[in-house]
N, C-alpha and C. Protein backbone atom coordinates (compact mmCIF):
# COMPACT_ATOMS: atom_id res chain seq x y z
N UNK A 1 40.85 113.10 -78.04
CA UNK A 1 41.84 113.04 -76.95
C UNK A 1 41.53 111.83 -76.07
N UNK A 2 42.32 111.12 -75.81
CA UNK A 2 42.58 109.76 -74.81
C UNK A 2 41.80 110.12 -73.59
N UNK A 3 40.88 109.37 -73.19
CA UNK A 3 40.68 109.63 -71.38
C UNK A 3 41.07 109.04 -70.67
N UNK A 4 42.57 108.25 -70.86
CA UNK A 4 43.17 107.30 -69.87
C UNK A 4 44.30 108.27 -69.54
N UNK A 5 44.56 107.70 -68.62
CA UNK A 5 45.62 108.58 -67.49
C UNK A 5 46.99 108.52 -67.99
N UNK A 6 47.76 109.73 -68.16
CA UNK A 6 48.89 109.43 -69.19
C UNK A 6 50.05 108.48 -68.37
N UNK A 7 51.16 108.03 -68.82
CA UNK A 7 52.37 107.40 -68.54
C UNK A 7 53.46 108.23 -68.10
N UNK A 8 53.94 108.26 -67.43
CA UNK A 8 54.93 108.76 -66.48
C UNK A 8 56.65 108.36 -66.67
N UNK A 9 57.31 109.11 -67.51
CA UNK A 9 58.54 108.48 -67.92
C UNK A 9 59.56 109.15 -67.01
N UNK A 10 59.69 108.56 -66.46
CA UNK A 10 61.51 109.59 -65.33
C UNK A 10 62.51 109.80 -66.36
N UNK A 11 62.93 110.91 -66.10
CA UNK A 11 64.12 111.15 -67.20
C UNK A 11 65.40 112.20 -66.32
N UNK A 12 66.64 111.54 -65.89
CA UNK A 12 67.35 112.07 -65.41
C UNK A 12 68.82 111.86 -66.15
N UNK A 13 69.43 112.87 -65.95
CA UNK A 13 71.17 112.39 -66.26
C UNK A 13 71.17 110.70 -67.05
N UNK A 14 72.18 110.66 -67.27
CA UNK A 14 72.95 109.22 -67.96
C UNK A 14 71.68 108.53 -68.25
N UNK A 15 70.52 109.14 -68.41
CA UNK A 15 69.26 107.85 -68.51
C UNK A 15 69.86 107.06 -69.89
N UNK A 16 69.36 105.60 -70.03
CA UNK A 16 69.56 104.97 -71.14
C UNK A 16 68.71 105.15 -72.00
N UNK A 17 68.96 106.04 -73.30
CA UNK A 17 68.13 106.13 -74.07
C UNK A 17 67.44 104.78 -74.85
N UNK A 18 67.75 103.52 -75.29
CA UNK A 18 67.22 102.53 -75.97
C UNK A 18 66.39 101.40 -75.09
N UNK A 19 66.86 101.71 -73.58
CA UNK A 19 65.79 100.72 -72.76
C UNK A 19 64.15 100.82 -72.85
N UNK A 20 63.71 102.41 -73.05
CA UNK A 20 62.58 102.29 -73.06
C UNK A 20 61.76 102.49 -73.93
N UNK A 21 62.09 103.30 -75.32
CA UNK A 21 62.01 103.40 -76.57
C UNK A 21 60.74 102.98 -77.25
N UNK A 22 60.65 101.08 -76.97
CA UNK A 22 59.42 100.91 -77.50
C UNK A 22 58.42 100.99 -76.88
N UNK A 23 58.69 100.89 -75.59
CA UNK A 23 57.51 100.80 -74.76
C UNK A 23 56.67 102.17 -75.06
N UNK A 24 57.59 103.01 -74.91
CA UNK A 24 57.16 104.68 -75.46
C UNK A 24 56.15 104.97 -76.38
N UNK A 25 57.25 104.41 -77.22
CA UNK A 25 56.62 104.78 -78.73
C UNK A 25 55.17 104.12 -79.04
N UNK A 26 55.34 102.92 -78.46
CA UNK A 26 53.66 102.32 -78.72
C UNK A 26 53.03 102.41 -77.85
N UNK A 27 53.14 102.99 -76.58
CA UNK A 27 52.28 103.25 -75.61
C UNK A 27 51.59 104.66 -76.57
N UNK A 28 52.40 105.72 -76.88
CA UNK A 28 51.44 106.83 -77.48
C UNK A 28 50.79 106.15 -78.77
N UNK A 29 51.30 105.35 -79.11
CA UNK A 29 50.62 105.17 -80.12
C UNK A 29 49.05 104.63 -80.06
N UNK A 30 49.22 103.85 -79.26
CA UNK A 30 47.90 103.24 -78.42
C UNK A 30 47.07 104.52 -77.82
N UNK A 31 47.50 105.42 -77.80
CA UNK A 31 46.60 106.42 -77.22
C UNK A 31 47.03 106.88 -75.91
N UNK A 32 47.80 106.85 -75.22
CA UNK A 32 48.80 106.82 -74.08
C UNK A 32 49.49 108.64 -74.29
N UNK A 33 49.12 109.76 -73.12
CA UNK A 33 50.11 110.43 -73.15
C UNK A 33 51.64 110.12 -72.79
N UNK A 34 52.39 110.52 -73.17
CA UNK A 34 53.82 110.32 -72.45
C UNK A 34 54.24 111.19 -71.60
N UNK A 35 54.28 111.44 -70.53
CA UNK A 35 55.32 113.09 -69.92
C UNK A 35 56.51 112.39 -69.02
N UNK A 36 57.13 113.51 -69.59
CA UNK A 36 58.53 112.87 -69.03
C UNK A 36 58.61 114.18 -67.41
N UNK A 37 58.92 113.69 -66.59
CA UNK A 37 59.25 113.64 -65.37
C UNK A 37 60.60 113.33 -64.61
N UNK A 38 60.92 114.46 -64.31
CA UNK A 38 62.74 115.20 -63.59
C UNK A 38 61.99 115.61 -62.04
N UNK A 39 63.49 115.44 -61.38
CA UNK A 39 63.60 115.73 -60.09
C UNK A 39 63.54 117.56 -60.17
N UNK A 40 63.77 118.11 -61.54
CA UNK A 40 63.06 119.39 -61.62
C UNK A 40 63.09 119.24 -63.22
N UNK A 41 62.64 121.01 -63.86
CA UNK A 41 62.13 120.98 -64.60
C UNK A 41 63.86 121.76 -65.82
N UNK A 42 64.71 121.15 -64.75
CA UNK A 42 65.68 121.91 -65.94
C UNK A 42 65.70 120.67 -66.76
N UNK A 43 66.48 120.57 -67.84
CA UNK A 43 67.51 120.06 -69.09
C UNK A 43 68.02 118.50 -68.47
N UNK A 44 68.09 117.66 -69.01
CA UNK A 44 68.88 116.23 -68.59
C UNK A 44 69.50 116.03 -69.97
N UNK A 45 70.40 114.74 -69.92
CA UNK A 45 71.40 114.53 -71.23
C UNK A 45 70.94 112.81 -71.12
N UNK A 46 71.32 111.96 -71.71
CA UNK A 46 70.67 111.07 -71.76
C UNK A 46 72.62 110.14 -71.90
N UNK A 47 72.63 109.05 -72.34
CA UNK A 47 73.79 108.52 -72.33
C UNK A 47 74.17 109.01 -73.47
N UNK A 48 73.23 108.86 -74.67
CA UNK A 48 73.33 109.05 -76.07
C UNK A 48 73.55 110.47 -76.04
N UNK A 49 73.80 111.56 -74.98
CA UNK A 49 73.81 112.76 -75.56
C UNK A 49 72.34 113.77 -75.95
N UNK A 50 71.27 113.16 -76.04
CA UNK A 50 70.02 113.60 -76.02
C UNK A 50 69.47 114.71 -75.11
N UNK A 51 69.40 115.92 -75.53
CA UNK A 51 68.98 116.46 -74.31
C UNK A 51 67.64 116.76 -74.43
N UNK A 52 66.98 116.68 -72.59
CA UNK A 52 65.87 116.15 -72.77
C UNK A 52 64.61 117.35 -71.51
N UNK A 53 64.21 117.90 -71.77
CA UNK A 53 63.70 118.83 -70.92
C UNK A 53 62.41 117.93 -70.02
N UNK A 54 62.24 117.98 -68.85
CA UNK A 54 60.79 117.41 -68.04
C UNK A 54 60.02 118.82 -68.17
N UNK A 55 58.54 117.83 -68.14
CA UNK A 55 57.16 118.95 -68.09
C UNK A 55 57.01 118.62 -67.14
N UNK A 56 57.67 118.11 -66.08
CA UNK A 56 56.68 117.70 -64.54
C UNK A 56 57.75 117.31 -63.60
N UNK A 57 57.54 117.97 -62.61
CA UNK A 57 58.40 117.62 -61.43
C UNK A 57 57.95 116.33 -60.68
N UNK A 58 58.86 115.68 -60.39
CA UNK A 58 58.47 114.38 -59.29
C UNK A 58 57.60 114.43 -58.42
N UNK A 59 57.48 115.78 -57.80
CA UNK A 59 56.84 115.40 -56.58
C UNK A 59 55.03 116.48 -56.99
N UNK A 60 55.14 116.22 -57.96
CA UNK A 60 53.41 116.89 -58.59
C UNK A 60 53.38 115.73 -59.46
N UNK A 61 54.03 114.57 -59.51
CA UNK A 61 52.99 113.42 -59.94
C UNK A 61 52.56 112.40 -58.98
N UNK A 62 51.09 112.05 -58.87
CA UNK A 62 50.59 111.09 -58.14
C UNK A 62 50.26 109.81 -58.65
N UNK A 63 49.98 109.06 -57.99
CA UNK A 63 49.79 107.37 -58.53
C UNK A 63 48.46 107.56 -58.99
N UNK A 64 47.26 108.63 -58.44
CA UNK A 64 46.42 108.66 -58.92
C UNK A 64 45.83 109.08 -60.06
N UNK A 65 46.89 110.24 -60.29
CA UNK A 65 46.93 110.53 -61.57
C UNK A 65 47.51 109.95 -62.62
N UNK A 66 48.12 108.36 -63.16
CA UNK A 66 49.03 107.93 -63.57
C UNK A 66 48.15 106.54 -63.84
N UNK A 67 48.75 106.30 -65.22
CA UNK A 67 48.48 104.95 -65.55
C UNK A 67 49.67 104.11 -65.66
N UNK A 68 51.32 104.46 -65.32
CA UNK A 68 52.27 103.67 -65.29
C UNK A 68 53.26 105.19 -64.60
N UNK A 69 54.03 104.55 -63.87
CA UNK A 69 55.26 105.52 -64.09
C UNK A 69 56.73 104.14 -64.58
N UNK A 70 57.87 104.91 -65.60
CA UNK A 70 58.59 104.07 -66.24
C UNK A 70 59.96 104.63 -65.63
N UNK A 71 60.70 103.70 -65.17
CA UNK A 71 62.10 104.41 -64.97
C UNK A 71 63.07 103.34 -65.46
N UNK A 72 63.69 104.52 -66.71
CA UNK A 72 65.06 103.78 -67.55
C UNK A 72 66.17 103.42 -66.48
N UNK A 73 67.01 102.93 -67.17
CA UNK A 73 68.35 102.82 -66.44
C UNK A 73 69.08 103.91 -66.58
N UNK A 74 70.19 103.89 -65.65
CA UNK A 74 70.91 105.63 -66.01
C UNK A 74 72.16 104.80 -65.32
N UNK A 75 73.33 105.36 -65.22
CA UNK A 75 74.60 105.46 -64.42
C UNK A 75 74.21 106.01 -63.08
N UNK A 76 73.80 107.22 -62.78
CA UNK A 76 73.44 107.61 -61.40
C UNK A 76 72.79 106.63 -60.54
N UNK A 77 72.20 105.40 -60.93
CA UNK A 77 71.37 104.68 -60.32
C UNK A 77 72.35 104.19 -59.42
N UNK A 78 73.89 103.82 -60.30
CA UNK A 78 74.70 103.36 -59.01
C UNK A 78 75.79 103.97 -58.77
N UNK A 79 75.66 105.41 -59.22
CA UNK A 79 76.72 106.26 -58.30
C UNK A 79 76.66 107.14 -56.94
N UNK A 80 75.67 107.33 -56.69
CA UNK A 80 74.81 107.68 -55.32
C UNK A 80 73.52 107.42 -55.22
N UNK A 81 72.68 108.94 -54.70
CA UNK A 81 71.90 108.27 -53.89
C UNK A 81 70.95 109.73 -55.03
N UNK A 82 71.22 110.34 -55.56
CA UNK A 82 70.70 111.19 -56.57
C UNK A 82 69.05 111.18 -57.16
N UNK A 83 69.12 109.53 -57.39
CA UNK A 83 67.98 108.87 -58.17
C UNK A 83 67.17 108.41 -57.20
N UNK A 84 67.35 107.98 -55.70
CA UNK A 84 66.63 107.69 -54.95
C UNK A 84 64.99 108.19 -54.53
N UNK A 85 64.68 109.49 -55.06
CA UNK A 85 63.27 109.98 -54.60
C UNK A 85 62.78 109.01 -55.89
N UNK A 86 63.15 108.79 -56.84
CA UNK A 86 62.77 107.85 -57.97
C UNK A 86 61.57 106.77 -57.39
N UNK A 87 62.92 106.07 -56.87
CA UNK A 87 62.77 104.49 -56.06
C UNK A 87 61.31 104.90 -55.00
N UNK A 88 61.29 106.23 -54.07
CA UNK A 88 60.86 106.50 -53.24
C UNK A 88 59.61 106.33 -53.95
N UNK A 89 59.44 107.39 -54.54
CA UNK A 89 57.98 107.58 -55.82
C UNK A 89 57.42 106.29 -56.44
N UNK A 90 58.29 104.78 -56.50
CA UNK A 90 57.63 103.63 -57.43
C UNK A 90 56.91 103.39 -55.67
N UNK A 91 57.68 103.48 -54.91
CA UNK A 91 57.09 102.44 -53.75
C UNK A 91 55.92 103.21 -53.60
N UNK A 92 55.66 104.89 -53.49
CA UNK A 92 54.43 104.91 -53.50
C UNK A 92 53.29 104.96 -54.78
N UNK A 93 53.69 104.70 -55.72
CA UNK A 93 52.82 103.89 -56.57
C UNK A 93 52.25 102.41 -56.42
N UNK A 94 53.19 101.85 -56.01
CA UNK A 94 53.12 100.33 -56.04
C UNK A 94 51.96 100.01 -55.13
N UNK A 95 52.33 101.08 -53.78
CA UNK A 95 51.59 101.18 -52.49
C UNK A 95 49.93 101.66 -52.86
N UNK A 96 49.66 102.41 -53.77
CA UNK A 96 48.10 103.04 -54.31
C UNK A 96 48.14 101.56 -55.58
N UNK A 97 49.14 100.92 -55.92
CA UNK A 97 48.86 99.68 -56.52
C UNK A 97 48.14 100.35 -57.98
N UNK A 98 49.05 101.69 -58.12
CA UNK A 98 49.53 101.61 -59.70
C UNK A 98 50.74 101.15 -60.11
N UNK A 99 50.80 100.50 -61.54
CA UNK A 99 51.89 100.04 -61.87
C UNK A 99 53.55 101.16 -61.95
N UNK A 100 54.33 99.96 -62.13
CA UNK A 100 55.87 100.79 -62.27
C UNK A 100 56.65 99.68 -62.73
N UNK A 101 57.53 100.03 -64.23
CA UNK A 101 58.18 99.72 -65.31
C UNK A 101 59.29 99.53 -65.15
N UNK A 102 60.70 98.92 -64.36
CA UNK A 102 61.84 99.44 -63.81
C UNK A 102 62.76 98.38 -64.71
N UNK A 103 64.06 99.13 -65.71
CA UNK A 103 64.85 98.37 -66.25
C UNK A 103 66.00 99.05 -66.14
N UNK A 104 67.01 97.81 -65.97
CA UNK A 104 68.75 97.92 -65.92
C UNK A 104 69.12 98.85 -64.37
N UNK A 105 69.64 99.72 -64.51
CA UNK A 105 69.81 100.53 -63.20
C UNK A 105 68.53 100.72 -62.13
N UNK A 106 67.59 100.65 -63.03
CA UNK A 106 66.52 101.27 -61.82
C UNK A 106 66.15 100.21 -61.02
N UNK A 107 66.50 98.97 -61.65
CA UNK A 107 66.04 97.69 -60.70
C UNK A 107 66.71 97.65 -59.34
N UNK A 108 68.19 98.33 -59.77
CA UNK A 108 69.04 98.29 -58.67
C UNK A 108 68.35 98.92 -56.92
N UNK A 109 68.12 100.10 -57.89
CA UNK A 109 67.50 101.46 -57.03
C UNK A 109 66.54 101.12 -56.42
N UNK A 110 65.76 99.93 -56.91
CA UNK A 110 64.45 99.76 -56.24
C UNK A 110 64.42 98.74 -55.38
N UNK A 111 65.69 97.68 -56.05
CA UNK A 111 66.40 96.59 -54.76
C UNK A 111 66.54 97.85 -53.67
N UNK A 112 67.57 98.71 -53.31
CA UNK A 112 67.58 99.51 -52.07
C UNK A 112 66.71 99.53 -51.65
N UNK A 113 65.20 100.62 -52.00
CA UNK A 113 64.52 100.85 -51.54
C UNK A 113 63.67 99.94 -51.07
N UNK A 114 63.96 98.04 -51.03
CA UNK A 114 63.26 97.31 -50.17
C UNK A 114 61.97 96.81 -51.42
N UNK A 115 61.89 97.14 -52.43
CA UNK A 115 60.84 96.67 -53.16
C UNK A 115 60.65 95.21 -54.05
N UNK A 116 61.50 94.90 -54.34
CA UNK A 116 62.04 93.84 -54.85
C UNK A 116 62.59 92.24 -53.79
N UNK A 117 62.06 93.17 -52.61
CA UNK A 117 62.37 91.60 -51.52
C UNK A 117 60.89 91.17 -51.60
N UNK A 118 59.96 90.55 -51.52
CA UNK A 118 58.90 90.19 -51.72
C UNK A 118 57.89 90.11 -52.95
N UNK A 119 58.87 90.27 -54.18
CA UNK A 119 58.42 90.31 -55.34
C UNK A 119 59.53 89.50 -56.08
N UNK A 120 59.05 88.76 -57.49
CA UNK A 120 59.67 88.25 -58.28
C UNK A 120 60.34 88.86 -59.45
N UNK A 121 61.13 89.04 -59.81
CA UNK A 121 62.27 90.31 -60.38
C UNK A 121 62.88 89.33 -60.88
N UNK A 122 63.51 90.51 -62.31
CA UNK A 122 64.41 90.22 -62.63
C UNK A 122 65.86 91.65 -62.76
N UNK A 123 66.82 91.43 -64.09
CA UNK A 123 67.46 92.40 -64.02
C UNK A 123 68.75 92.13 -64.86
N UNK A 124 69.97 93.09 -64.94
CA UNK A 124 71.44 92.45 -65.68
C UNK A 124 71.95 90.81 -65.36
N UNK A 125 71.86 90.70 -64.21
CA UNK A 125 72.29 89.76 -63.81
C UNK A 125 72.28 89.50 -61.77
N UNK A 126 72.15 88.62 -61.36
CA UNK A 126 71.53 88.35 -59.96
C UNK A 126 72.63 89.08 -59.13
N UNK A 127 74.02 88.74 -59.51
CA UNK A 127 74.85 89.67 -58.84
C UNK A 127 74.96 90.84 -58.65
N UNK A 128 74.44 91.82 -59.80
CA UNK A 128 74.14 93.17 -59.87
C UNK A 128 73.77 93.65 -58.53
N UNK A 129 72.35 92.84 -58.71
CA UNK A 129 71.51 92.81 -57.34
C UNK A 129 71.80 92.63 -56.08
N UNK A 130 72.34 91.59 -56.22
CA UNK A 130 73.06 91.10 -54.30
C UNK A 130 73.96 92.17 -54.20
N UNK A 131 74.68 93.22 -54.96
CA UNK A 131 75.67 93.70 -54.46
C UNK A 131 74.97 95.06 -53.73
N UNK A 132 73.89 95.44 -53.76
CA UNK A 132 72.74 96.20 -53.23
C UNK A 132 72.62 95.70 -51.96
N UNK A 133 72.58 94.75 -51.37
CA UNK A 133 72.52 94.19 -50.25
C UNK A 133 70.86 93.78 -49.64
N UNK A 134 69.90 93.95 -50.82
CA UNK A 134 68.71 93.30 -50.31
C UNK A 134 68.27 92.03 -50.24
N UNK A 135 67.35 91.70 -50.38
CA UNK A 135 67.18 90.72 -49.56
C UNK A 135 66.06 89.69 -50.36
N UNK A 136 65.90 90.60 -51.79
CA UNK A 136 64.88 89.36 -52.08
C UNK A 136 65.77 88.52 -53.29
N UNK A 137 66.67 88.25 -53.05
CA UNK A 137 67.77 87.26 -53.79
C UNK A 137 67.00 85.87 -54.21
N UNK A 138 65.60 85.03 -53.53
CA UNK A 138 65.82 84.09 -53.71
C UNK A 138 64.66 84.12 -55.02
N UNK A 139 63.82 85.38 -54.73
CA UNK A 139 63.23 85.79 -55.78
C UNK A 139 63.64 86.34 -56.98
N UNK A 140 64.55 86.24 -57.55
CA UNK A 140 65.46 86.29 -58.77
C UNK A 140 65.11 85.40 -59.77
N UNK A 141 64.39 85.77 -61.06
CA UNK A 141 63.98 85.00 -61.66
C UNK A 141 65.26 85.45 -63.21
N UNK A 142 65.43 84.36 -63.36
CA UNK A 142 66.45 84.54 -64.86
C UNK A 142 65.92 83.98 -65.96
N UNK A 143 65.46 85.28 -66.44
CA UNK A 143 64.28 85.93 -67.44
C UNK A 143 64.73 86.86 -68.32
N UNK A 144 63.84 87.12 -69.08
CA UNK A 144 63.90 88.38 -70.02
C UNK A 144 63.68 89.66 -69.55
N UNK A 145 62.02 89.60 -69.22
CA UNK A 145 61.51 90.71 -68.36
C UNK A 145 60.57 89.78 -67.06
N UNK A 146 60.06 90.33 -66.27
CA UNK A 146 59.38 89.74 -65.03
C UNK A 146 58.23 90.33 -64.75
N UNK A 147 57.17 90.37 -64.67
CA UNK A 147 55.80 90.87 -63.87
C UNK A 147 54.95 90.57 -62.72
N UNK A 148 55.26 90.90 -61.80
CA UNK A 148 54.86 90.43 -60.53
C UNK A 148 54.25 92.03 -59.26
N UNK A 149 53.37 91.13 -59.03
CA UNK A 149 52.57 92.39 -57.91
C UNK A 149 52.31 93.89 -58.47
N UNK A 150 52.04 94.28 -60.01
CA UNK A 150 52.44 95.32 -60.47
C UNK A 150 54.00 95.75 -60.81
N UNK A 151 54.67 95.44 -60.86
CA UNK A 151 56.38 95.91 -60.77
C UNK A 151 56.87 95.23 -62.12
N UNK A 152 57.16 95.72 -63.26
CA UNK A 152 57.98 94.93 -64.32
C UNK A 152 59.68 95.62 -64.51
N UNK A 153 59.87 94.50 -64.41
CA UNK A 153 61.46 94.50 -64.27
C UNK A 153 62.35 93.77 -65.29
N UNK A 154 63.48 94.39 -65.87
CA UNK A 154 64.12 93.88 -67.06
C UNK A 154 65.54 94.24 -66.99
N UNK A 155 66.41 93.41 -67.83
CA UNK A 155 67.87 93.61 -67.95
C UNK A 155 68.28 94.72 -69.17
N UNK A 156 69.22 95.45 -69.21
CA UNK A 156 69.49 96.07 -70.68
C UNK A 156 69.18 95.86 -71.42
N UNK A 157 69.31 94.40 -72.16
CA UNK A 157 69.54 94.32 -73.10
C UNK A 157 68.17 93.55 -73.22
N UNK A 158 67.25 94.11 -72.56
CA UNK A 158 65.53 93.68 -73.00
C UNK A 158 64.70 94.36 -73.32
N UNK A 159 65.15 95.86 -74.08
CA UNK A 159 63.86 96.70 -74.34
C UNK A 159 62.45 96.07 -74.43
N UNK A 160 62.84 95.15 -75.68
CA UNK A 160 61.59 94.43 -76.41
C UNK A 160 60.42 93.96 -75.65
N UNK A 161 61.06 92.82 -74.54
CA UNK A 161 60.49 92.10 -73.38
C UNK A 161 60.28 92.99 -72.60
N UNK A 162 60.91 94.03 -72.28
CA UNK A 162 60.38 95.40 -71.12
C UNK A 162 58.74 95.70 -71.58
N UNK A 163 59.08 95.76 -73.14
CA UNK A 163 57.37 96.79 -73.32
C UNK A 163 56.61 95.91 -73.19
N UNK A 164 57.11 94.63 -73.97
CA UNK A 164 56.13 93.26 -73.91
C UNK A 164 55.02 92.85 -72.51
N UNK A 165 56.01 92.86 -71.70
CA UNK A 165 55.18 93.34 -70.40
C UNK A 165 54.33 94.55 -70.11
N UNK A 166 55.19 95.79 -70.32
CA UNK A 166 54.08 97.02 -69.82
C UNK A 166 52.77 96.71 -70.78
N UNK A 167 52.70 96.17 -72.07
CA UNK A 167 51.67 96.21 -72.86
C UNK A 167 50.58 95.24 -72.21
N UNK A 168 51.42 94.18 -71.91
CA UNK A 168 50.49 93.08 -71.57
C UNK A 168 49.38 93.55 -69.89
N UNK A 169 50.70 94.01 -69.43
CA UNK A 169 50.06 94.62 -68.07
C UNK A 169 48.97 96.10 -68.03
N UNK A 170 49.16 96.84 -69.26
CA UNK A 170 48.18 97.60 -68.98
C UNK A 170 46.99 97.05 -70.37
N UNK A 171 47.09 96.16 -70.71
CA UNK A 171 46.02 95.76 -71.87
C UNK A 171 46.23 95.73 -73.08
N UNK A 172 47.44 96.92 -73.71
CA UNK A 172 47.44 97.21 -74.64
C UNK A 172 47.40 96.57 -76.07
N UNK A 173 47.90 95.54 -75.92
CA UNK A 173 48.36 94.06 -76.48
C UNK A 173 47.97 93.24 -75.91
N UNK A 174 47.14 92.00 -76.70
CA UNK A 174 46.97 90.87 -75.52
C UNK A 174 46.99 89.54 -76.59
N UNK A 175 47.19 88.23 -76.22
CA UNK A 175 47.51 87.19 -76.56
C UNK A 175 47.95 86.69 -77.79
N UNK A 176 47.39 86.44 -79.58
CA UNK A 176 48.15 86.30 -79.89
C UNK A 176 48.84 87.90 -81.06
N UNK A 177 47.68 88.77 -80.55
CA UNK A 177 48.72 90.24 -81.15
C UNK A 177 49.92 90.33 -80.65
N UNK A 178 50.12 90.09 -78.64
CA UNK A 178 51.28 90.81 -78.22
C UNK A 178 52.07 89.72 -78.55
N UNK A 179 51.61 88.57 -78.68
CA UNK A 179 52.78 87.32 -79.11
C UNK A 179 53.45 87.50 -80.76
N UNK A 180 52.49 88.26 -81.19
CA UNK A 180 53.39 88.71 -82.60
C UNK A 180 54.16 89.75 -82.72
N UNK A 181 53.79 91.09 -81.48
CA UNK A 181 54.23 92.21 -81.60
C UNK A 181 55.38 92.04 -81.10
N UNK A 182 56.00 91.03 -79.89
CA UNK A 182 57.65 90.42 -79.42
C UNK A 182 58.19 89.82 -80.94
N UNK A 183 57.20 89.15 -81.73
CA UNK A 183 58.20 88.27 -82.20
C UNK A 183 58.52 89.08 -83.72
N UNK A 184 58.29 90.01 -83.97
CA UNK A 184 58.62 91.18 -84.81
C UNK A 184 59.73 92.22 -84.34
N UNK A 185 59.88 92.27 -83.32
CA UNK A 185 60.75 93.63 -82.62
C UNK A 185 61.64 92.68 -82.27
N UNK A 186 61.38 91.52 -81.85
CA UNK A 186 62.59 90.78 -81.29
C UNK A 186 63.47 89.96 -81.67
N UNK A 187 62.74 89.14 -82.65
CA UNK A 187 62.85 88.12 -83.69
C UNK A 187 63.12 88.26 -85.35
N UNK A 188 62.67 89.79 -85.54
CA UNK A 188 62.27 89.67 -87.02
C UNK A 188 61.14 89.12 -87.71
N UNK A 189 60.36 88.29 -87.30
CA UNK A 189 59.66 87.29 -87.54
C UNK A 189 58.70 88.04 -88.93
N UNK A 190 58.66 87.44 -89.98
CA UNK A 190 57.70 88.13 -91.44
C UNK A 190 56.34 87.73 -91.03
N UNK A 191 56.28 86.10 -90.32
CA UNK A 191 54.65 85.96 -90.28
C UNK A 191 54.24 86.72 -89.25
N UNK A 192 54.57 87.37 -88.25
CA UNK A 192 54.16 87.49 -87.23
C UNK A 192 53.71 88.95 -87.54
N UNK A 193 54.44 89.95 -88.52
CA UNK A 193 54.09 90.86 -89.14
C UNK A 193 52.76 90.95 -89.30
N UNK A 194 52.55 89.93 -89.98
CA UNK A 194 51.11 89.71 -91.18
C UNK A 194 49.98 89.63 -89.48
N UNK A 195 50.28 89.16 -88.99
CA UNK A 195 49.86 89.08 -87.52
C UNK A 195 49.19 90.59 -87.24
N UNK A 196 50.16 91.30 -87.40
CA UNK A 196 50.18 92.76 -86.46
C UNK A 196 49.21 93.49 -87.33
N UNK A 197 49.94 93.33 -88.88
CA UNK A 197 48.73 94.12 -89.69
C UNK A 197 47.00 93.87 -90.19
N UNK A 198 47.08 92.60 -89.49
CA UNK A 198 45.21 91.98 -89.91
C UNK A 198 45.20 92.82 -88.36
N UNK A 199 45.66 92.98 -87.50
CA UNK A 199 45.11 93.37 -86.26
C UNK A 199 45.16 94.92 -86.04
N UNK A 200 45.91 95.31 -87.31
CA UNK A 200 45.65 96.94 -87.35
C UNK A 200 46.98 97.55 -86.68
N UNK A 201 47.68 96.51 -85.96
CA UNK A 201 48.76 96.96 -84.50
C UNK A 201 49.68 97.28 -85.08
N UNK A 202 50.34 97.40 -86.86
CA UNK A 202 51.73 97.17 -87.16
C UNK A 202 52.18 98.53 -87.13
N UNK A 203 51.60 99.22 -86.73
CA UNK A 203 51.99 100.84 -87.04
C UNK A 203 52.47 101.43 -85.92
């Protein structure tokens, strides 16, 4: 059994099932628990229809207990204010200066909550963002994924680059493994394969 502190996946309504996928899958694979984590412990549906039960309520996970918390994108992120203890929960991670994973909608959520003005971010697109009304606009980096102060941040259509980061940021992968493990998931790449499997990682 792993003695590292498991990963923390939010899972609510409309979550996007394919944003976080790999990060998932090779975080357990690496030895990483996964628990997925609801504002309670009923049933969620995912966009895809997935229904998805939490073992853990929001407010019984701590930063101390946690080696990442991850929050997908969902629709609720910008239909109210629903997802907000979310946002509430990264800032106090960020604040004990454990990490937090935030792609497509959740970037939005975390623009509100003021986290993303003093950090370098990314996301769908910069307008997404300004229409949130915060304030760290000039910190907008147009990127794949972004890593800054603990906080990784990504657009939809970056699973790949999402995990690429969480890996890099918690160790899991590092230089030229994780540079093969993007260019296989992202690229296709055959040599980069041969990469993964002298390093044991292709699995």
């Amino acid at each position: 059994m792993s003695s590292r502190k498991p990963v923390h996946l939010a899972v609510y309504d409309t979550l996007a099932d394919w944003e976080t996928g790999y990060a998932t899958a090779y975080l357990a694979r690496a030895g990483y628990e996964v628990r997925a984590v609801g504002a309670g412990l009923g049933e969620v549906r995912s966009i895809g229809g997935l229904r998805v039960r939490p073992e853990l309520v929001l407010g019984e996970v701590s930063p101390e207990g946690s080696s990442l918390l991850i929050l997908p994108g969902a629709d609720l992120w910008d239909s109210g204010d629903d997802l907000a203890p979310f946002a509430r929960k990264a800032r106090e991670f960020l604040d004990a200066g454990t990490p937090v994973a935030a792609i497509c909608g959740a970037t939005a959520g975390l623009a509100r909550e003021g986290l993303l003005d003093e950090r370098r971010h990314t996301s769908a697109v910069s307008f997404y963002l300004a229409a949130t009304g915060y304030k760290g606009g000039e910190l907008y980096v147009d990127a794949d994924a972004v890593t800054d102060k603990g906080l990784v941040t990504a657009g939809p259509t970056e699973p790949v680059a999402f995990a690429r980061e969480v890996f890099r940021l918690l160790g899991v992968y590092e230089g030229d493994v994780l540079d093969a493990w993007y260019r296989v998931f992202h690229d296709s790449d055959a040599e980069a394969y041969a990469v993964l499997q002298q390093s044991g990682s292709s699995q």
